[in-house]
Protein backbone atom coordinates (compact mmCIF):
# COMPACT_ATOMS: atom_id res chain seq x y z
CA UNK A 1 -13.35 19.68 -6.12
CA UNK A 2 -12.67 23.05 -6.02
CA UNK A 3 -9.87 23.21 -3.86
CA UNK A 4 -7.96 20.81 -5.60
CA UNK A 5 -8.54 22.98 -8.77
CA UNK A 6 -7.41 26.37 -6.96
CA UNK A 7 -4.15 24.26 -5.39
CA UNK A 8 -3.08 23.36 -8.92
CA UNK A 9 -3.73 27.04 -10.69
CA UNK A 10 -1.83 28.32 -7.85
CA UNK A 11 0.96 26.18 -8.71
CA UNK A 12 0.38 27.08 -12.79
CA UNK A 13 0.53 30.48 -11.89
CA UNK A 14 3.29 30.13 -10.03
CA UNK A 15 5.58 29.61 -13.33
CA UNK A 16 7.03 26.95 -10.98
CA UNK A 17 5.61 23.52 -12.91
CA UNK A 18 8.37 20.65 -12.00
CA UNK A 19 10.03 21.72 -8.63
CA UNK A 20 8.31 24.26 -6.61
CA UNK A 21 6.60 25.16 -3.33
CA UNK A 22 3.86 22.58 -3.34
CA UNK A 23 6.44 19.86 -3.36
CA UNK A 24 7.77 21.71 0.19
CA UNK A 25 4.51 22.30 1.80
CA UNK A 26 3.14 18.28 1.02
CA UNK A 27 6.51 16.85 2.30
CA UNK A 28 6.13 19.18 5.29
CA UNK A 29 2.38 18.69 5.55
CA UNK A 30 2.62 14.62 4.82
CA UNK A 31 5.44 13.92 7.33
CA UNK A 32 3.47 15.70 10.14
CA UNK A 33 -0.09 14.22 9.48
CA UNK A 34 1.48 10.72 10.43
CA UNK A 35 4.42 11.59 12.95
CA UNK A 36 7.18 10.87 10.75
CA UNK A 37 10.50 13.37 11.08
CA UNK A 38 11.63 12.90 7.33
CA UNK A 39 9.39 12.83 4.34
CA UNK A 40 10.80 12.75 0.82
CA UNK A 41 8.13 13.54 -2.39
CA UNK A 42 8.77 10.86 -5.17
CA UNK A 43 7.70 10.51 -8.97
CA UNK A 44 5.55 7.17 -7.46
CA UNK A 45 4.71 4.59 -5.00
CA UNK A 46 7.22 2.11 -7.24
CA UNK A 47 9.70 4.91 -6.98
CA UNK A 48 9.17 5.04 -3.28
CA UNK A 49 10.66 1.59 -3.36
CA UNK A 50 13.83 1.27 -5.67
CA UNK A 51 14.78 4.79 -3.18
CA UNK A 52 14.08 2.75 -0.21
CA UNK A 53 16.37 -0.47 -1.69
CA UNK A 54 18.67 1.49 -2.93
CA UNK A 55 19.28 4.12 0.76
CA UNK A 56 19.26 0.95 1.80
CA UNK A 57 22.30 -0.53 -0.42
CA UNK A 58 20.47 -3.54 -1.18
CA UNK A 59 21.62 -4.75 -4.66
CA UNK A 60 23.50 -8.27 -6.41
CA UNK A 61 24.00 -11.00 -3.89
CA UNK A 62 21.24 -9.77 -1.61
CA UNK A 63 17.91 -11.50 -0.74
CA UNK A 64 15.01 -9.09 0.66
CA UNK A 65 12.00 -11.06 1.86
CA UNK A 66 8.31 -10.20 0.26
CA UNK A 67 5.04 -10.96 1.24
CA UNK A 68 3.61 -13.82 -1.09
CA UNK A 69 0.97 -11.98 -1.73
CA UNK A 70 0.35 -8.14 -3.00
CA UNK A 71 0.73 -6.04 -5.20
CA UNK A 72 3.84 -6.96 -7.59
CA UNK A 73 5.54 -3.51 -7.35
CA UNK A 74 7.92 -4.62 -4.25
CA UNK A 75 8.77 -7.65 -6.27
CA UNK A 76 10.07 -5.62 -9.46
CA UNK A 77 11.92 -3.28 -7.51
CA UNK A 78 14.08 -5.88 -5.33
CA UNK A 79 14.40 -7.34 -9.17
CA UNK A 80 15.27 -3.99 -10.57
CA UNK A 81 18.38 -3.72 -8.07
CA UNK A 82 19.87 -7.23 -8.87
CA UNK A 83 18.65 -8.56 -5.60
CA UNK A 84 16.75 -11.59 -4.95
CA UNK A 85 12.92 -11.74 -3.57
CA UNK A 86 12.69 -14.42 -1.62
CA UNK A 87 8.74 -15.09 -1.22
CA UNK A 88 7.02 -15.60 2.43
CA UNK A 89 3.49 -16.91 2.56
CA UNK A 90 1.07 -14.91 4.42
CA UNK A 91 -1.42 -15.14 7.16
CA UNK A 92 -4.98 -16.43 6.43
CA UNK A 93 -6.53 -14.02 8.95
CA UNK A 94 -4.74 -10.38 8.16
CA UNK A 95 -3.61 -11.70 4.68
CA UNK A 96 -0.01 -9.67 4.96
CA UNK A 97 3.21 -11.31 5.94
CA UNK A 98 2.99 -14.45 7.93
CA UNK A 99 5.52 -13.69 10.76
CA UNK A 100 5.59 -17.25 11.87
CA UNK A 101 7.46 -18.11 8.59
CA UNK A 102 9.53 -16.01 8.33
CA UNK A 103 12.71 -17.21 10.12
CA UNK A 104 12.11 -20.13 7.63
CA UNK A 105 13.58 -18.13 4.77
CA UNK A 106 16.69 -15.85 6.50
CA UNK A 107 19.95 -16.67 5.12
CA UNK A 108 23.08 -14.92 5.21
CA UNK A 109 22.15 -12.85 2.39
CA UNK A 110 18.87 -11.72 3.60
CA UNK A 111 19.26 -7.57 3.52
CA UNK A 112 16.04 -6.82 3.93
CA UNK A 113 12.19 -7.49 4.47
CA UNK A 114 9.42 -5.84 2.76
CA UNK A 115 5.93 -5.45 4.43
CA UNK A 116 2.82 -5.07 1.96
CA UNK A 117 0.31 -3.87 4.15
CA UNK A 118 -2.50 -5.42 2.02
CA UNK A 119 -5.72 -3.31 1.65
CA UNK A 120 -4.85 -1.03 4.33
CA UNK A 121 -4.39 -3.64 7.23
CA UNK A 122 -1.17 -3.51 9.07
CA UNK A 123 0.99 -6.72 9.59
CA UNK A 124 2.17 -8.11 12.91
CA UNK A 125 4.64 -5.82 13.12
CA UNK A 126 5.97 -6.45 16.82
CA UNK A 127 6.40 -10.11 15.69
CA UNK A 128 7.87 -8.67 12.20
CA UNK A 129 10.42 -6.23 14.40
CA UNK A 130 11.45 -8.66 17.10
CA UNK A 131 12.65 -11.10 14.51
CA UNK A 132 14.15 -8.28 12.24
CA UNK A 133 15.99 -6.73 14.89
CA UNK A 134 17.78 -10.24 15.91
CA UNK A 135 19.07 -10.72 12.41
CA UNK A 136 20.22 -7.34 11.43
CA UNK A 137 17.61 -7.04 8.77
CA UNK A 138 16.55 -3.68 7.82
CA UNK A 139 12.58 -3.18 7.28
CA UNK A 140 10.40 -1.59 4.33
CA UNK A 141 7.20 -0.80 4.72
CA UNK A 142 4.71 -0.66 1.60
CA UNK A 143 2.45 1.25 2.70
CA UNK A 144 0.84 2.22 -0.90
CA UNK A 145 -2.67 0.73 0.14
CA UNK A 146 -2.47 1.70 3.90
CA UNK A 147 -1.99 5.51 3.98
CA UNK A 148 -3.29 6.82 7.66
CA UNK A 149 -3.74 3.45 9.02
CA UNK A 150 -2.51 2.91 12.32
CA UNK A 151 -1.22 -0.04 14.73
CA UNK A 152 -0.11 0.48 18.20
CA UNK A 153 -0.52 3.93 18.37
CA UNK A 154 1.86 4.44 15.02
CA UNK A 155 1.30 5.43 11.44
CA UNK A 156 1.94 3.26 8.66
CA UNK A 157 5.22 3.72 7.36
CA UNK A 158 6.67 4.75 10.82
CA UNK A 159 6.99 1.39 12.00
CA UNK A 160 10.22 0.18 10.20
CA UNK A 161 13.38 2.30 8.85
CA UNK A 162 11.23 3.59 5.80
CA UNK A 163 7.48 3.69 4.60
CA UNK A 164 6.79 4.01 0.99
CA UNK A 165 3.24 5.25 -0.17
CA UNK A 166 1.44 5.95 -3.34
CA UNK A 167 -0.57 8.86 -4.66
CA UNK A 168 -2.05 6.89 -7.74
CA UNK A 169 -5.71 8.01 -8.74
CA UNK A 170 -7.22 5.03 -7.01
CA UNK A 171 -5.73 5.50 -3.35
CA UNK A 172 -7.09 7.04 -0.66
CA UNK A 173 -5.00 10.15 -1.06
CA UNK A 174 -4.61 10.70 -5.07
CA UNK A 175 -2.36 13.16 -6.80
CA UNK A 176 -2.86 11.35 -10.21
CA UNK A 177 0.52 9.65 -9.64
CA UNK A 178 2.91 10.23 -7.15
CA UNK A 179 4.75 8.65 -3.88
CA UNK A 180 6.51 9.83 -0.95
CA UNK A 181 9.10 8.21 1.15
CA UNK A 182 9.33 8.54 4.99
CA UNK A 183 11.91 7.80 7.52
CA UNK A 184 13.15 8.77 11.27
CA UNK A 185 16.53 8.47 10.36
CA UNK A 186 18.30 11.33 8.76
CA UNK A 187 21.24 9.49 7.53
CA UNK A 188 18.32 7.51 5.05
CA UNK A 189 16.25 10.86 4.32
CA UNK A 190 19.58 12.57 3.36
CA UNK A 191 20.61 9.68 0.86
CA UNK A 192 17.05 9.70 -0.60
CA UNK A 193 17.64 13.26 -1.60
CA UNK A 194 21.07 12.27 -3.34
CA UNK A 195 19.46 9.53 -5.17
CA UNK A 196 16.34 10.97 -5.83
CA UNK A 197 17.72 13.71 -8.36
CA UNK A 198 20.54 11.97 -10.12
CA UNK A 199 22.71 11.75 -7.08
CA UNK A 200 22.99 15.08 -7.39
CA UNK A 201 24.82 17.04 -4.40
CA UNK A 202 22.33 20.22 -2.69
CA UNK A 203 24.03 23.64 -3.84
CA UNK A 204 26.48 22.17 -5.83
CA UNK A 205 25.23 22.18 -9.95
CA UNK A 206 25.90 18.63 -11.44
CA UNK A 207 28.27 17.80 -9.01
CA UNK A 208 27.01 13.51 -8.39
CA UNK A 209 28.21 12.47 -4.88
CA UNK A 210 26.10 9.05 -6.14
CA UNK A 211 24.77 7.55 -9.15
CA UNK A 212 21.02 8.29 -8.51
CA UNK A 213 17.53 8.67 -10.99
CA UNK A 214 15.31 11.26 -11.34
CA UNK A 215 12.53 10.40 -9.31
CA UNK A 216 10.85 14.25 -8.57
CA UNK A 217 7.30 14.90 -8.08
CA UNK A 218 6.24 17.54 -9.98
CA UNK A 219 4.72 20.93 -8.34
CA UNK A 220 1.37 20.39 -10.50
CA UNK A 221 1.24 17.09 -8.94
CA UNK A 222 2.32 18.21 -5.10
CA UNK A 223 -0.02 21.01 -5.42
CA UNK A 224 -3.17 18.16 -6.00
CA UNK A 225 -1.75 15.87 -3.46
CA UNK A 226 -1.38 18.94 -1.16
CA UNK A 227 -4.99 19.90 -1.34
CA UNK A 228 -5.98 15.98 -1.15
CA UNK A 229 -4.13 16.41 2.16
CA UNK A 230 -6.11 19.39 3.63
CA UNK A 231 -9.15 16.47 3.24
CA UNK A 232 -7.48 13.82 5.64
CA UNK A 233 -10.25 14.05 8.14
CA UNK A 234 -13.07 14.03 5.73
CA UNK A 235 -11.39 11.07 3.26
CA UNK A 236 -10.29 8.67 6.64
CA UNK A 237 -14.61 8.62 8.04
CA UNK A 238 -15.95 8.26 4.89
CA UNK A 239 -13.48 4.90 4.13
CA UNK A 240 -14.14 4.45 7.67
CA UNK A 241 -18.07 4.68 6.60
CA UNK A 242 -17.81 2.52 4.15
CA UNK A 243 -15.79 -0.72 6.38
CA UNK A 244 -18.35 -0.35 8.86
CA UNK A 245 -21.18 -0.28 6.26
CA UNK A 246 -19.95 -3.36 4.46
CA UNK A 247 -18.95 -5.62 7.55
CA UNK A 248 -21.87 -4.38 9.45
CA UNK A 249 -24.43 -6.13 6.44
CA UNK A 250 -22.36 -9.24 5.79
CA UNK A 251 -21.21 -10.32 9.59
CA UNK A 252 -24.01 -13.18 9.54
CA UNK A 253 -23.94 -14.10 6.59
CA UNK A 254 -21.30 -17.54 6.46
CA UNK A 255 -20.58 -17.41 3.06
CA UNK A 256 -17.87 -14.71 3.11
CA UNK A 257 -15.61 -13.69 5.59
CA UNK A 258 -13.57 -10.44 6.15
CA UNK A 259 -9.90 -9.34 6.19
CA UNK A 260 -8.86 -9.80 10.39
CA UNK A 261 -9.07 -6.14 11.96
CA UNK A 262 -6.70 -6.47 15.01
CA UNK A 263 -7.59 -5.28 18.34
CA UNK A 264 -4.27 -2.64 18.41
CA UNK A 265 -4.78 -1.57 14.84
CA UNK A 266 -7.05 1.16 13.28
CA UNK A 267 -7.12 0.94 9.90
CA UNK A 268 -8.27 3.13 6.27
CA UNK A 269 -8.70 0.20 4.24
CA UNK A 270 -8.27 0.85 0.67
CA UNK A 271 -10.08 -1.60 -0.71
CA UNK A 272 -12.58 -3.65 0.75
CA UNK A 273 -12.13 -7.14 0.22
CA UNK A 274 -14.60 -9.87 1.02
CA UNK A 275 -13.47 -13.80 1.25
CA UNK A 276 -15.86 -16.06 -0.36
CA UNK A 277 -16.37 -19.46 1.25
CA UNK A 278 -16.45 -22.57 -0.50
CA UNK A 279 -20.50 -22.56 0.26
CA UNK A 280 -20.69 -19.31 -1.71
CA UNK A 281 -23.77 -19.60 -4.88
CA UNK A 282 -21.27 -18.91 -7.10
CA UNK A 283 -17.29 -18.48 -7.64
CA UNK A 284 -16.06 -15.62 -7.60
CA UNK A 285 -15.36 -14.92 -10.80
CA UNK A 286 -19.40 -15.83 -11.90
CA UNK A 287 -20.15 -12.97 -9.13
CA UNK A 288 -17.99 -10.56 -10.39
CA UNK A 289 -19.77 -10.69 -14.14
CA UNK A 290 -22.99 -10.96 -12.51
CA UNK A 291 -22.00 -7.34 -10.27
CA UNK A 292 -20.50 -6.15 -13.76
CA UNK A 293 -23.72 -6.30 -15.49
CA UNK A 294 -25.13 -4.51 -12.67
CA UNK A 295 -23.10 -1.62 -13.05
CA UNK A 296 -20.78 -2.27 -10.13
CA UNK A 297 -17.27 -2.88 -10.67
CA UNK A 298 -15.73 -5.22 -8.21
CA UNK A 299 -11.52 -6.72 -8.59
CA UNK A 300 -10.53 -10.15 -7.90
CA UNK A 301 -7.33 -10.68 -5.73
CA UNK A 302 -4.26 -10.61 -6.70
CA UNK A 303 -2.48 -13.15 -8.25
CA UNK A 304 0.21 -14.99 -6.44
CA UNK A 305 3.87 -14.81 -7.15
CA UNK A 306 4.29 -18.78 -7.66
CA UNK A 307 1.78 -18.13 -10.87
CA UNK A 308 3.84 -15.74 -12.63
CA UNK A 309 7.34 -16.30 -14.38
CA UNK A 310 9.39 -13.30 -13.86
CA UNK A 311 9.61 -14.61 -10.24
CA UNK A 312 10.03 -17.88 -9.78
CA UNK A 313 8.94 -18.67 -6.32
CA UNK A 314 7.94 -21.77 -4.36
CA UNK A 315 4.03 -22.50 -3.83
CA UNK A 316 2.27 -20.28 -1.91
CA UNK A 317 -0.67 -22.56 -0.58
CA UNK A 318 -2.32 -19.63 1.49
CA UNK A 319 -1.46 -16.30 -0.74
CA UNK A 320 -3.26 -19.04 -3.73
CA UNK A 321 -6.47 -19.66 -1.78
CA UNK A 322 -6.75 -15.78 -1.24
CA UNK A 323 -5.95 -15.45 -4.70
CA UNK A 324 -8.51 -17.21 -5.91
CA UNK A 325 -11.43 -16.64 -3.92
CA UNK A 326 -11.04 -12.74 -2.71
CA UNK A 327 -13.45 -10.32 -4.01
CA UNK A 328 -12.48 -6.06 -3.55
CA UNK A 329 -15.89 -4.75 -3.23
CA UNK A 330 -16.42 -0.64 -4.39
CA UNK A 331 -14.65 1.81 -2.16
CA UNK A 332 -14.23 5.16 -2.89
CA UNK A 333 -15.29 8.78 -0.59
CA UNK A 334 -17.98 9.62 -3.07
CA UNK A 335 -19.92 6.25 -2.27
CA UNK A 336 -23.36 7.17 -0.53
CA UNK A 337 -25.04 4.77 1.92
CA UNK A 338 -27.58 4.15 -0.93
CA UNK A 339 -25.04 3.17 -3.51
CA UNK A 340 -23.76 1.04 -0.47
CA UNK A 341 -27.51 -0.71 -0.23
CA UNK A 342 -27.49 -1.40 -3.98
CA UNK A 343 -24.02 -3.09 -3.98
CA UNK A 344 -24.43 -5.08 -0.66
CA UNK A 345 -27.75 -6.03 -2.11
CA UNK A 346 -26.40 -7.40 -5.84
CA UNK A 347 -23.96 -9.33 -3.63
CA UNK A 348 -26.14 -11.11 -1.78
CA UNK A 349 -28.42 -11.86 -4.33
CA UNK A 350 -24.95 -13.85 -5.95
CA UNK A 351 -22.90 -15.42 -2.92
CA UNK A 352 -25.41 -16.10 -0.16
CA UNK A 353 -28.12 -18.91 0.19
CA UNK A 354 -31.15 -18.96 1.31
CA UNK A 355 -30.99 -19.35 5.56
CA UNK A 356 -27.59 -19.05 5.79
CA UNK A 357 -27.01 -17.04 9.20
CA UNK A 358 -24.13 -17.84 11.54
């Protein structure tokens, strides 16, 4: 809107078009909007990460344990620093990490664990720390799909030692592309800023303390992420809208099921993402070409880890049934309650039978 478009001319104007202001004020503006005491702009969410690993010195002859399903970004990275993901299945209620397997897969190698908070819900983190904390393992949180969700009266990303988010165009705070790093410990914040700029020493020109990458945000794209930011309050009710909308006209219907909400957690979902049952009309896959020539675009799940060669993991029996049967429904802060009818109405028509109340 305009906002956004006065943001970025002030940063064109500014003559300042990689580093500059902007990148200050959304570091500034980002770490206090969730209660964090470090945050660190980054060129993306996947950039988040490989800073993370790397503050982290996790590289060759470490393990770091990933959710078995989500998004494959934490995957490459823990690949991309010679480390080895070792793949956890996850929970069929919340559909992130299963903390009841977990123990299952720590060795002596295991570095670190990485939580994908899938769709914007948060994992059992209390289960996650406890066992964490008893083996020395450090914790990152993903938190690319879960920006200003909440569990236990904390922010995503200010639950372990460092949250990693994405500004991509299809979040729920977009800069185009972008990340940003957070952290309560200044020991990790300070390395961040080493490795983010090519390990390159503050007020000393090319003087590397550490081999790092360039991994800047831009001030075109911190001014847009910026002005995105002003909008928390108005972008966090209208996702919240949108939940409510969606589980509010498919709670009695017993063909599909929702993503577990749990009773300390309060989260922006997103993407909202719908479970089909076995009784569903039709797969999932027949549903989403039906929605498509609707004029609704609707994403399958993701697929699992065990399917895909780069990674060679065991089977996943839990992540594959989500795989296969999860449907993202439409959410975005422009939807209107009557684009909401339409949708929830086109699904219907293709999942649910006739008299099929709970």
């Amino acid at each position: 809107d305009e906002s956004d478009r006065v943001a970025v001319n002030q940063a064109l104007d500014s003559g300042w078009i990689s580093d500059g202001e902007f990148v200050r004020r959304f570091e500034q503006g980002f770490a206090h909007s969730i209660q964090a005491d470090h945050a660190l702009t980054c060129s993306s969410g996947t950039a988040a990460l490989m800073l993370a690993l790397l503050a982290l010195e996790v590289g060759p002859g470490d393990e770091v344990i990933v959710p078995g399903y989500g998004f494959a970004g934490a995957a490459n990275m823990v690949l991309a620093v010679g480390a080895k993901p070792v793949f956890v299945d996850v929970g069929a209620d919340d559909w992130c990490l299963d903390p009841s397997q977990i123990e299952l897969f720590f060795t002596a190698q295991t570095k670190a664990l990485i939580v994908i908070h899938n769709y914007g819900a948060i994992a059992h983190m209390d289960r996650i720390l406890a066992l964490t904390n008893r083996y020395n393992v450090k914790v990152i949180e993903d938190c690319a799909e879960a920006v200003f969700s909440e569990y236990q009266g904390l922010f995503a990303g200010c639950i372990g030692d460092v949250g990693c988010f994405s500004f991509q165009a299809a979040k729920t705070l977009a800069a185009g592309e972008g990340g940003m790093v957070v952290t309560q410990s200044e020991d990790l914040y300070e390395r961040m800023v080493l490795l983010r700029n090519h390990g390159m020493q503050p007020g000393r020109h090319y003087f590397h303390a550490v081999a790092g990458h360039n991994f800047r945000m831009t001030n075109l794209q911190a001014a847009l992420g910026w002005a995105q930011l002003q909008k928390k309050e108005f972008l966090c009710r209208r996702r919240r809208m949108i939940t409510d909308y969606y589980r509010d006209f498919f709670h009695k219907y017993r063909e599909l099921s929702f993503q577990q909400i749990k009773p300390s957690e309060h989260p922006i979902f997103w993407a909202n993402a719908v479970l089909l049952d076995d009784n569903a009309e039709h797969s999932r896959d027949e549903v989403m070409k039906s929605l498509a020539t609707a004029g609704i675009e609707a994403r399958p799940g993701f697929v699992t880890f065990d399917q895909m060669p780069p990674y060679q993991a065991h089977p996943l029996p839990v992540a594959r049934a989500l795989s296969e049967r999860i449907l993202c429904l439409p959410t975005y802060a422009a939807l209107e309650k009557n684009d909401l009818h339409e949708i929830c109405r086109e699904v219907k028509r293709h999942i649910v039978k006739e008299k099929s109340f709970f």
